[in-house]
Protein backbone atom coordinates (compact mmCIF):
# COMPACT_ATOMS: atom_id res chain seq x y z
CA UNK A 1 0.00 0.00 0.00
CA UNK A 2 1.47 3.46 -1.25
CA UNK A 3 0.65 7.01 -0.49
CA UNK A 4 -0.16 9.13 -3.23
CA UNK A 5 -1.73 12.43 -2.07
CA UNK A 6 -1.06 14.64 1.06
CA UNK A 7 -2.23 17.75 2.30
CA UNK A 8 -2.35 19.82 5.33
CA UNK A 9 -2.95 23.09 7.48
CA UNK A 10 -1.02 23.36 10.32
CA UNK A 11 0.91 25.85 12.66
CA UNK A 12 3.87 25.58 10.50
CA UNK A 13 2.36 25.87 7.38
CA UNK A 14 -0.92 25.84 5.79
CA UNK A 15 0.39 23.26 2.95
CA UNK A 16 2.52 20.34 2.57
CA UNK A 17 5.48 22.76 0.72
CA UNK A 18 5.85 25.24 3.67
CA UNK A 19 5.15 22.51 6.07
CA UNK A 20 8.32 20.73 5.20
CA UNK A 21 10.05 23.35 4.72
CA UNK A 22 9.49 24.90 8.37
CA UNK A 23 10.59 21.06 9.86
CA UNK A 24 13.72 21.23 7.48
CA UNK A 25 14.71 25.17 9.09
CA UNK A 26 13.67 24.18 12.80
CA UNK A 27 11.07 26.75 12.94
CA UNK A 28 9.11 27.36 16.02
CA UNK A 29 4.60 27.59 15.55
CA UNK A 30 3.91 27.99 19.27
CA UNK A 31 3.45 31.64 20.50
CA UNK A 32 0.66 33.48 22.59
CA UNK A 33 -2.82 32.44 21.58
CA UNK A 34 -5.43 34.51 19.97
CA UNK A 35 -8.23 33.57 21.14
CA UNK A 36 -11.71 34.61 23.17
CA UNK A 37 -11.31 34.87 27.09
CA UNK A 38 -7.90 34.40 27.39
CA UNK A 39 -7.71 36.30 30.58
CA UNK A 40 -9.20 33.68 32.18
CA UNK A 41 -6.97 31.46 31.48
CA UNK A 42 -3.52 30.76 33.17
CA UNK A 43 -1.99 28.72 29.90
CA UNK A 44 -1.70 31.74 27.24
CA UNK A 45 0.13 29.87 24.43
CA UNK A 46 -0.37 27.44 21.81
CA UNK A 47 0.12 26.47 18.57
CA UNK A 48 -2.67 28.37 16.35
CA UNK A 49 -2.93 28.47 12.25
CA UNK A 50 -2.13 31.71 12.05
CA UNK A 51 -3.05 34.03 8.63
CA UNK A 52 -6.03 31.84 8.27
CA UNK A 53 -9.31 33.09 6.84
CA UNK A 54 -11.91 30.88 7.07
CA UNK A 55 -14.21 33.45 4.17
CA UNK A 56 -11.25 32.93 1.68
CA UNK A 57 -12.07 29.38 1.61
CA UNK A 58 -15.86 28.76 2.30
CA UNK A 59 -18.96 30.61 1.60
CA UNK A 60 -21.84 31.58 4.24
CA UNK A 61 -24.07 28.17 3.88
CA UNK A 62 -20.82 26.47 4.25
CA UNK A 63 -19.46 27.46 7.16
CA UNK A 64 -23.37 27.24 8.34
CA UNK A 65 -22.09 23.73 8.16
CA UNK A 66 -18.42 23.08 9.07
CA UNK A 67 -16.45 23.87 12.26
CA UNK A 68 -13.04 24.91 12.18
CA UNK A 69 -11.42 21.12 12.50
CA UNK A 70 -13.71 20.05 9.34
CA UNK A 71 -12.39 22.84 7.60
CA UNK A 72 -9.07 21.93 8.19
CA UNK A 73 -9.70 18.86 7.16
CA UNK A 74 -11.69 19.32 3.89
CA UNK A 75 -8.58 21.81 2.81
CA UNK A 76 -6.02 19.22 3.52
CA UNK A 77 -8.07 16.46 1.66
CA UNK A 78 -8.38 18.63 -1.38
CA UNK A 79 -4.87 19.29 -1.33
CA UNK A 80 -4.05 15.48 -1.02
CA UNK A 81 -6.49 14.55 -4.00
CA UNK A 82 -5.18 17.23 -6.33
CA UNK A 83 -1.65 15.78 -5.84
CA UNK A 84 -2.61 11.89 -6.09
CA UNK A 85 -4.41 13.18 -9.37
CA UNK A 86 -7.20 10.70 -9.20
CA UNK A 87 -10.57 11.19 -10.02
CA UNK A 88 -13.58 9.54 -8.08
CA UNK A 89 -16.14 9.18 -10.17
CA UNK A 90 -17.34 5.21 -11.74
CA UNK A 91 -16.51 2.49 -10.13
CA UNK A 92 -13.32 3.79 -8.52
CA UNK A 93 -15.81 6.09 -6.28
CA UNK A 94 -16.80 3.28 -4.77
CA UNK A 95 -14.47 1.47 -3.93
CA UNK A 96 -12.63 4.74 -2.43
CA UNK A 97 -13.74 5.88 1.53
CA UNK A 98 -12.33 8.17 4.15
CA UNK A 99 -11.35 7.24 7.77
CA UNK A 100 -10.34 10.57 9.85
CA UNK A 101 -9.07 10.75 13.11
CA UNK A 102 -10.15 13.48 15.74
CA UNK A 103 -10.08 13.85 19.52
CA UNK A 104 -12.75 16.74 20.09
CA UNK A 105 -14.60 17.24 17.08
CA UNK A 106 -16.66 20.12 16.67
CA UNK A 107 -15.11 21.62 20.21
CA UNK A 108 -15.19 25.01 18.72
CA UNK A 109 -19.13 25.04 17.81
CA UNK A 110 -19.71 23.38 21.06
CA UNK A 111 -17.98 25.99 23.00
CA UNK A 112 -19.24 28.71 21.07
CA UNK A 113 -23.03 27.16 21.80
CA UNK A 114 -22.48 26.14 25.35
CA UNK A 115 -21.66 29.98 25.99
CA UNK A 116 -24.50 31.07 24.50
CA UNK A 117 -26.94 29.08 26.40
CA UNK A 118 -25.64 29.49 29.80
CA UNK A 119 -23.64 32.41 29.89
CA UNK A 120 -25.93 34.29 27.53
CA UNK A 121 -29.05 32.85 28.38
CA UNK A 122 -30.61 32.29 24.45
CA UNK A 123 -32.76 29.80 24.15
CA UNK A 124 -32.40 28.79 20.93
CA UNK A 125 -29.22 27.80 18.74
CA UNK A 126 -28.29 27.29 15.66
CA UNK A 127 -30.65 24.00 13.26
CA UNK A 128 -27.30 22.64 12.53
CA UNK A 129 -25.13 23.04 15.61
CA UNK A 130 -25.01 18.93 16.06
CA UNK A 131 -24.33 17.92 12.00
CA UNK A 132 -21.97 20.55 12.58
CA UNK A 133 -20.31 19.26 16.00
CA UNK A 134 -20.13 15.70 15.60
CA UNK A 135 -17.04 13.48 15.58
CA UNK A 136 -17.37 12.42 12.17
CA UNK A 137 -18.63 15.49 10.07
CA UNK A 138 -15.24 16.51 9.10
CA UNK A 139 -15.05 12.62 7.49
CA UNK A 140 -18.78 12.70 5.98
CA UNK A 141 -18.01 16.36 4.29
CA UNK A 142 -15.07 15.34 2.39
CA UNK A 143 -17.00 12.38 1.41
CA UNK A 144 -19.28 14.53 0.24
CA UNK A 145 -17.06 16.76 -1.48
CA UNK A 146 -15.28 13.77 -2.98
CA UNK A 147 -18.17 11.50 -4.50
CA UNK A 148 -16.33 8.73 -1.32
CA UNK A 149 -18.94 6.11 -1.63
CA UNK A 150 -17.21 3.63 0.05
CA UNK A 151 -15.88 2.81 3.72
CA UNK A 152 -16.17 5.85 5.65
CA UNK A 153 -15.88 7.35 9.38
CA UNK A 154 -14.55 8.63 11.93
CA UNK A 155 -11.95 7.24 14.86
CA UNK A 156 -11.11 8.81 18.10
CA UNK A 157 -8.96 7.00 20.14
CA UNK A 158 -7.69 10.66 21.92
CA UNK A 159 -3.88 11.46 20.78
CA UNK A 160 -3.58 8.29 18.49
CA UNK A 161 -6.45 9.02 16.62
CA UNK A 162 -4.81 9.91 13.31
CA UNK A 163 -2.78 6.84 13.63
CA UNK A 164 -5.59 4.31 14.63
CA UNK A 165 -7.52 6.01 11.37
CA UNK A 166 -4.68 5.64 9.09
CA UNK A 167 -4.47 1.89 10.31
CA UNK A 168 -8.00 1.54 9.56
CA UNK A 169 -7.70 3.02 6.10
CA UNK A 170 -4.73 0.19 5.14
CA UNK A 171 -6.59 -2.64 6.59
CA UNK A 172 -9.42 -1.69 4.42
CA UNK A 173 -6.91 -1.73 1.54
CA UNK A 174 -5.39 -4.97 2.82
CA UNK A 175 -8.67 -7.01 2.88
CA UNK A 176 -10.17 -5.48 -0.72
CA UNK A 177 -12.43 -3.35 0.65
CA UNK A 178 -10.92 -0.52 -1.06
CA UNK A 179 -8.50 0.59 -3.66
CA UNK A 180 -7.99 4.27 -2.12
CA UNK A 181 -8.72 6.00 1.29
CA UNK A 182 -8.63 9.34 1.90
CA UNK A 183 -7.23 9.30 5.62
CA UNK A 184 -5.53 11.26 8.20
CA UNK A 185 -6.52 13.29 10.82
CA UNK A 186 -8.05 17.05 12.15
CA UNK A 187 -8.18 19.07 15.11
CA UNK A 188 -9.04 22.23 16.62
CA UNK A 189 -9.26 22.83 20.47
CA UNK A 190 -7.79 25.59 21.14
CA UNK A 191 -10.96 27.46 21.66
CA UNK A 192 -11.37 28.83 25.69
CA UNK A 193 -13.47 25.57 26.85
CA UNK A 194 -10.63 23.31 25.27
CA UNK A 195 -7.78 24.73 26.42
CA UNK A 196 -9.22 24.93 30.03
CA UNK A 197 -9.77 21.37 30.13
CA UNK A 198 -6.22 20.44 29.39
CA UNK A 199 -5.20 23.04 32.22
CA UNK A 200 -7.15 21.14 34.80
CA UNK A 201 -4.99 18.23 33.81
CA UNK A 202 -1.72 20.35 35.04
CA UNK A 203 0.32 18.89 31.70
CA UNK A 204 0.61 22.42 30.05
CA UNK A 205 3.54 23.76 29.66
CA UNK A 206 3.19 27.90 29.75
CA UNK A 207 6.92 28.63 27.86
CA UNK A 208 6.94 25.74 25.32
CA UNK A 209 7.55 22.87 24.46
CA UNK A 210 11.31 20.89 24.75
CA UNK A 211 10.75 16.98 24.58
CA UNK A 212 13.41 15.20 25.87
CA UNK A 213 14.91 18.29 27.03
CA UNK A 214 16.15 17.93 31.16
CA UNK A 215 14.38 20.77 31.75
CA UNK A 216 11.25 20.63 29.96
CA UNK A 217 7.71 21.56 31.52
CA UNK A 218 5.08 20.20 30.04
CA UNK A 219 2.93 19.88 26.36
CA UNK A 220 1.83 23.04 23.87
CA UNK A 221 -1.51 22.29 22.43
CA UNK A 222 -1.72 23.10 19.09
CA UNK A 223 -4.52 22.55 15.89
CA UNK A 224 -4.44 21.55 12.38
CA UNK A 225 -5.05 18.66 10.16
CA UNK A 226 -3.18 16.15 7.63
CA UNK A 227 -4.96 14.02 4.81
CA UNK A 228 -3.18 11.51 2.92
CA UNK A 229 -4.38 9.29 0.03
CA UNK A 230 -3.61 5.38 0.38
CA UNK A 231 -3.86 3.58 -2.84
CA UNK A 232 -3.72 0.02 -3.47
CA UNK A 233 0.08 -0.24 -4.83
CA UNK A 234 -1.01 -2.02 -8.15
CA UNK A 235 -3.82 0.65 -8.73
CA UNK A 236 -1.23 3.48 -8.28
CA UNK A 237 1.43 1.41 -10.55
CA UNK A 238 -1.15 1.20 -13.46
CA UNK A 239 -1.85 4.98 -13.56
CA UNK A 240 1.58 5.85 -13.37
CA UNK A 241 1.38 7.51 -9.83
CA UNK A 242 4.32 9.46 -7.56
CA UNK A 243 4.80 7.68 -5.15
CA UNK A 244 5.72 9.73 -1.88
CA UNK A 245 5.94 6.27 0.70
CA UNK A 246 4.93 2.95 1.27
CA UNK A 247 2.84 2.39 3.89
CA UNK A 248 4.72 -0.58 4.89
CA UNK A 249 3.09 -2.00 8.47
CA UNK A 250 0.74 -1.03 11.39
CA UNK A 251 0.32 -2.26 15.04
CA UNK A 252 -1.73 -1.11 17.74
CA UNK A 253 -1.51 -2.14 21.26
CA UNK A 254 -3.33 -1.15 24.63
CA UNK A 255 -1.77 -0.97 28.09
CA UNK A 256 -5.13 -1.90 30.25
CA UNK A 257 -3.58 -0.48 33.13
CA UNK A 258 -4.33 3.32 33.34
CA UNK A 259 -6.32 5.73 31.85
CA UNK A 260 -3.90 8.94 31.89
CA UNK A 261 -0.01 7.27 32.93
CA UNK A 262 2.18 5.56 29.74
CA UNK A 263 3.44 1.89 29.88
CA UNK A 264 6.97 1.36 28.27
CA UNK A 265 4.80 -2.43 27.78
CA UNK A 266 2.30 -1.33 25.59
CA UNK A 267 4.30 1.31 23.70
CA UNK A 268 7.18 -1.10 23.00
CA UNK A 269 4.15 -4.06 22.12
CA UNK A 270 3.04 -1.43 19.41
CA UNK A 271 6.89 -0.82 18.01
CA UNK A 272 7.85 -4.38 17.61
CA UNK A 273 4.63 -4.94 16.24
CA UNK A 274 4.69 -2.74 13.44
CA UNK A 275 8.53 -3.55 12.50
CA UNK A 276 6.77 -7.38 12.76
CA UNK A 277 4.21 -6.33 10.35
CA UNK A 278 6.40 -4.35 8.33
CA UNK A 279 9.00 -7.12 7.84
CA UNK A 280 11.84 -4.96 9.02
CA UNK A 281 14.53 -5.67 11.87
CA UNK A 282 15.63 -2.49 14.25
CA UNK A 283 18.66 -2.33 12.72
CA UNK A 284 16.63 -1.16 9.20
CA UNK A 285 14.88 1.46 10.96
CA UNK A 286 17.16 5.20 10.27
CA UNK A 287 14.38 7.28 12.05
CA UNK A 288 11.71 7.55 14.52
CA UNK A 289 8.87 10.41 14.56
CA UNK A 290 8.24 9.99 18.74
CA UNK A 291 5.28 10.77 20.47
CA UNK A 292 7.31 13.20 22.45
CA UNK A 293 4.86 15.27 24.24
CA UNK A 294 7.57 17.09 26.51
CA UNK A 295 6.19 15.57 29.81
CA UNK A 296 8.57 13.63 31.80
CA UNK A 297 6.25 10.71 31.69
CA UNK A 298 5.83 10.47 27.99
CA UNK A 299 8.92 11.43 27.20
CA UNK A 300 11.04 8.87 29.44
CA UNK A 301 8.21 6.10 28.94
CA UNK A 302 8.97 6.17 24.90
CA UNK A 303 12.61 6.68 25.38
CA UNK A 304 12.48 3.13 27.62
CA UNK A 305 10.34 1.31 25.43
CA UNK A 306 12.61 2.07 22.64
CA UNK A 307 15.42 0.94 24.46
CA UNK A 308 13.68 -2.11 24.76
CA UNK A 309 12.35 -3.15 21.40
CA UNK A 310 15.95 -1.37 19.52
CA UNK A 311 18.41 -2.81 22.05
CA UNK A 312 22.03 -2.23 21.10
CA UNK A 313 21.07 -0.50 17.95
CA UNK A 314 18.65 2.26 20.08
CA UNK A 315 21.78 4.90 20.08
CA UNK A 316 21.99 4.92 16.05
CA UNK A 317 18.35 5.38 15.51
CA UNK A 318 17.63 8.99 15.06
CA UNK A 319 14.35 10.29 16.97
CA UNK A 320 12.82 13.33 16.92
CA UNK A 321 9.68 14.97 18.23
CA UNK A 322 8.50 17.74 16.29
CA UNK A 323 5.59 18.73 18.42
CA UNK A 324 8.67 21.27 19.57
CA UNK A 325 7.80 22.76 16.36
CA UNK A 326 3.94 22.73 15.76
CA UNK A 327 2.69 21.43 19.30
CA UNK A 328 0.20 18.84 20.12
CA UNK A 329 -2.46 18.33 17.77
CA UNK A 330 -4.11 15.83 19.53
CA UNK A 331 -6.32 13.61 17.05
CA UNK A 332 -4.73 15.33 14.22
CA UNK A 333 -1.01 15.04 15.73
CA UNK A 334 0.07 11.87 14.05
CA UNK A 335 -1.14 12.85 10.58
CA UNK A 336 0.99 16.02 10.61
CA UNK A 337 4.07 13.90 12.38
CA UNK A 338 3.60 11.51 9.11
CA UNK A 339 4.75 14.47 7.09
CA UNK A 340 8.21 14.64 8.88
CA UNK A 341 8.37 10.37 8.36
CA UNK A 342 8.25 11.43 4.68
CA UNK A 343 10.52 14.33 4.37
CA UNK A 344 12.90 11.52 6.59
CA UNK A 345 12.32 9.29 3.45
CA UNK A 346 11.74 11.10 0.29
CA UNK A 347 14.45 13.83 0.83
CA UNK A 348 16.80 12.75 3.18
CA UNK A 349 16.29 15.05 5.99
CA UNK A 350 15.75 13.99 9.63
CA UNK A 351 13.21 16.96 11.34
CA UNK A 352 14.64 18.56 14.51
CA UNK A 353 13.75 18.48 18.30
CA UNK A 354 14.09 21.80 18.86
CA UNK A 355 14.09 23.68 21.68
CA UNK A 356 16.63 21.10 23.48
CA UNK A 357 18.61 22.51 25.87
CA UNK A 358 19.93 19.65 28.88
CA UNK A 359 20.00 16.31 28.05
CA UNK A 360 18.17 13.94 30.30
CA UNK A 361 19.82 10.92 31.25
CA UNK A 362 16.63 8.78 31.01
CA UNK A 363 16.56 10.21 27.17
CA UNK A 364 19.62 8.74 26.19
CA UNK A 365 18.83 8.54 22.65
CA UNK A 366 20.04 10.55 19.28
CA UNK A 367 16.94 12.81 19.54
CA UNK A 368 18.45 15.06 16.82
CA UNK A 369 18.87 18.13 18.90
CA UNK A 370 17.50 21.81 17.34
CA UNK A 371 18.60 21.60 13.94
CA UNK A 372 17.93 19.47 10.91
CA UNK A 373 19.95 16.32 9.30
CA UNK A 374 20.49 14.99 6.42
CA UNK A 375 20.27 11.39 6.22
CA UNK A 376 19.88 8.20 4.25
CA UNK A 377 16.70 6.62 5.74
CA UNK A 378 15.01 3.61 3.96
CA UNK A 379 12.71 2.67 6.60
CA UNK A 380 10.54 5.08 9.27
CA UNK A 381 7.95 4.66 12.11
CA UNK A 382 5.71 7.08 13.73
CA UNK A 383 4.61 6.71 17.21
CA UNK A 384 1.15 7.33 18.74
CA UNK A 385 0.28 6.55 22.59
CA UNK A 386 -2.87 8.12 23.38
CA UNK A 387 -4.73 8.24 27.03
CA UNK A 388 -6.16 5.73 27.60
CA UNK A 389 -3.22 3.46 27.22
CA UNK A 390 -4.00 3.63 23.44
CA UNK A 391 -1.34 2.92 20.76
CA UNK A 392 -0.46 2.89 17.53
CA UNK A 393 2.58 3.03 15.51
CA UNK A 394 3.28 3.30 11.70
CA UNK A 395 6.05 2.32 9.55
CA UNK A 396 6.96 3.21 6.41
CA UNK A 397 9.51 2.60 3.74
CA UNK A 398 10.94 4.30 0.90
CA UNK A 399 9.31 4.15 -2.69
C-alpha cells in the first residue's frame, strides 16, 4: 500500500510545501494564543494556524455547516487529491472511503453554543449546531465533497487518533475493501473551553515545548489537520502515480492499566509490532517520529520502550519529536508527524527536536537536537500513545 496524495494546514504551514520546509529550518509555531477569554486562562500559548481566513475558503451556507477542524480537514483532503491526481467518479468512487481521526470534534461550535446558552441565556441555537459538532462530520463532508462512496468514518482513540484512522484506512486496503482511502486526521481545540480542560490536567507547559529536554515543563496544544491518500500499490502502478511512501506495516496495542499514565509495555508491544508487520529488523529502521509530548512521563516512557524493542542498535536510531515545532495536535497530531516520516524518506532530511537545551539521562537517545539532518533513511515509524493506554505506531519505507 502506497501514499499518493497529502495535504495539510497546520501551525507551520498551511500546505505540505511550507510545512516541510518549516521542519527542514527548525522553525518554532507555538506563540501566545489569539483567542476569546484568554484572561481567564492561566496557559496563554499554543500552537494556532495563524493568517487563516476561514471566508477565503468557504462561503456563508458552508461554514453554516463546518467547524473549524472540518475545515481543516476538507482543505487538507483537497490538497491530497489534487496531488494523487485521481478522479472519483465510476466504479473507482466506490471502492474509495475516508477514515479521519479526531479527539474533540466540533469543540469550537460546542464551545461557542455552550456559551450562549448558559452564559448568555438564548434559548435557541443554531438548526445545525449537532451535523456541525459531531465526531465524524469533518469525514462525511469530504466524502461529500469527494463523491467517497465507500468505507467511511470517523476514529477517536484521543492522541492516536490519526494513527488508529490511518491503520483503519490500510486494513481496508489490505482485505479489498478498497483501492484508495482518503485518511488522516483534524483538530481544533484551542478554543477557551478546550484549552481549560487540558489546564485542569496540570500537563501544560506555559513557555513551550522541549521533549526530551532535562528541563522541559510540560505539552503546547496546538490545531491543524493532515490528509493523505492510500492507494492500493497495483492501482497506483497502473496509472503511473508518484509515489511519496509505502505504507509498509501497522500495530496497535493497549496498556489496560491506566487511563492517563504511559506503559513502556504497551508502547514497545506497538513498536515491535509494526517492525513485525512491516517485515523490518531495528537495525533497518534510520528514524523515529516519537510521540514526544515534553512531559517527563511520555517522554522517558517512549525513550524506555525504545530501548527495549531497539536494544544495542537504540543509540543509532535517530528520533525526533516535532511537536517542539507545531505542538500537540491531539487527534490530528500523528497525521501532521507523518509528514516529517516522509521528508525523513523522500528527501533525506531527519526533522529537529528543537528547543533542546539539557540532556536527560533517562533520554539517552540521538533525539536530533535543534537543527535538521540529512540522512539516508530507507525505513521510518511514527509513534502514537494516546490516554487511555491507546497505541499505535506506523512504519513506512521508501518508494
Amino acid at each position: 500500500m502506497v501514499i499518493t496524495g497529502a495535504g495539510t494546514i497546520n501551525p507551520l504551514g498551511h500546505d505540505v510545501a511550507s510545512t516541510l520546509t518549516a521542519m527542514c529550518e527548525g522553525r518554532c509555531g507555538i506563540g501566545p494564543l489569539d483567542i476569546p477569554l484568554i484572561d481567564r486562562l492561566t496557559v496563554r500559548i499554543g500552537a494556532q494556524v495563524r493568517g487563516y481566513d476561514e471566508t477565503a475558503h468557504f462561503d456563508r451556507p458552508q461554514l453554516s455547516l463546518y467547524d473549524r477542524f472540518t475545515q481543516f480537514a476538507l482543505l487538507s483532503a483537497q490538497e491530497a487529491v489534487e496531488q494523487s491526481g485521481l478522479s472519483f467518479d465510476g466504479a473507482l468512487s466506490e471502492r474509495a472511503g475516508v477514515v479521519v481521526g479526531t479527539s474533540g470534534g466540533g469543540l469550537n461550535t460546542q464551545d461557542d453554543n455552550y456559551r450562549a446558552v448558559y452564559e448568555a441565556g438564548k434559548d435557541r441555537v443554531h438548526p445545525f449546531v449537532v451535523p456541525k459538532l459531531m465526531n465524524s462530520a469533518a469525514a462525511a463532508h469530504i466524502s461529500i465533497r469527494h463523491n467517497l462512496r465507500g468505507p467511511s468514518f470517523t476514529v477517536s482513540s484521543a492522541c492516536a487518533s490519526s494513527n488508529h484512522a490511518m491503520g483503519q484506512a490500510l486494513a481496508l486496503i489490505r482485505a479489498g475493501m478498497a483501492d484508495a482511502m482518503l485518511t488522516g486526521g483534524s483538530e481544533a481545540m484551542l478554543c477557551f473551553g478546550g484549552v481549560k480542560a487540558w489546564e485542569g490536567l496540570r500537563v501544560m507547559s506555559k513557555t513551550g515545548c522541549r521533549p526530551f529536554s532535562a528541563d522541559r515543563d510540560g505539552m503546547v496544544q496546538g490545531e491543524g489537520a493532515g490528509i493523505f491518500v492510500f492507494e492500493e500499490r497495483e492501482h497506483a502502478m497502473r496509472r503511473g502515480a508518484a509515489i511519496l511512501a509505502e505504507v509498509a506495516g501497522f500495530a496497535m496495542s493497549s496498556d489496560a492499566a491506566d487511563i492517563v499514565a504511559p506503559s513502556r509495555d504497551g508502547a514497545a508491544r506497538a513498536l515491535a509490532g509494526a517492525m513485525r508487520d512491516a517485515g523490518v529488523a531495528p537495525d533497518n529502521v534510520g528514524y523515529i517520529n516519537a510521540h514526544g509530548t515534553g512531559t517527563t512521563a511520555n517522554d522517558r516512557t517512549e525513550c524506555a520502550a525504545v530501548m527495549e524493542v531497539f536494544g544495542p542498535h537504540a543509540p543509532q536510531v535517530a528520533i525526533s519529536s516535532t511537536k517542539s515545532m507545531h505542538g500537540h495536535l491531539i487527534g490530528g497530531t500523528g497525521a501532521v508527524e507523518l509528514l516529517a516520516c516522509i521528508l525523513a524518506l523522500r528527501d533525506g532530511v531527519i526533522a529537529p527536536t528543537i528547543g533542546h537545551r539539557r540532556a536527560d539521562p533517562d533520554c539517552a537517545l540521538d533525539v536530533v537536537p535543534n537543527v535538521a539532518r540529512e540522512a539516508d533513511v530507507g525505513v521510518a515509524l511514527s509513534n502514537a500513545f494516546a490516554f487511555g493506554g491507546m497505541n499505535a505506531v506506523i512504519a513506512l519505507r521508501r518508494a
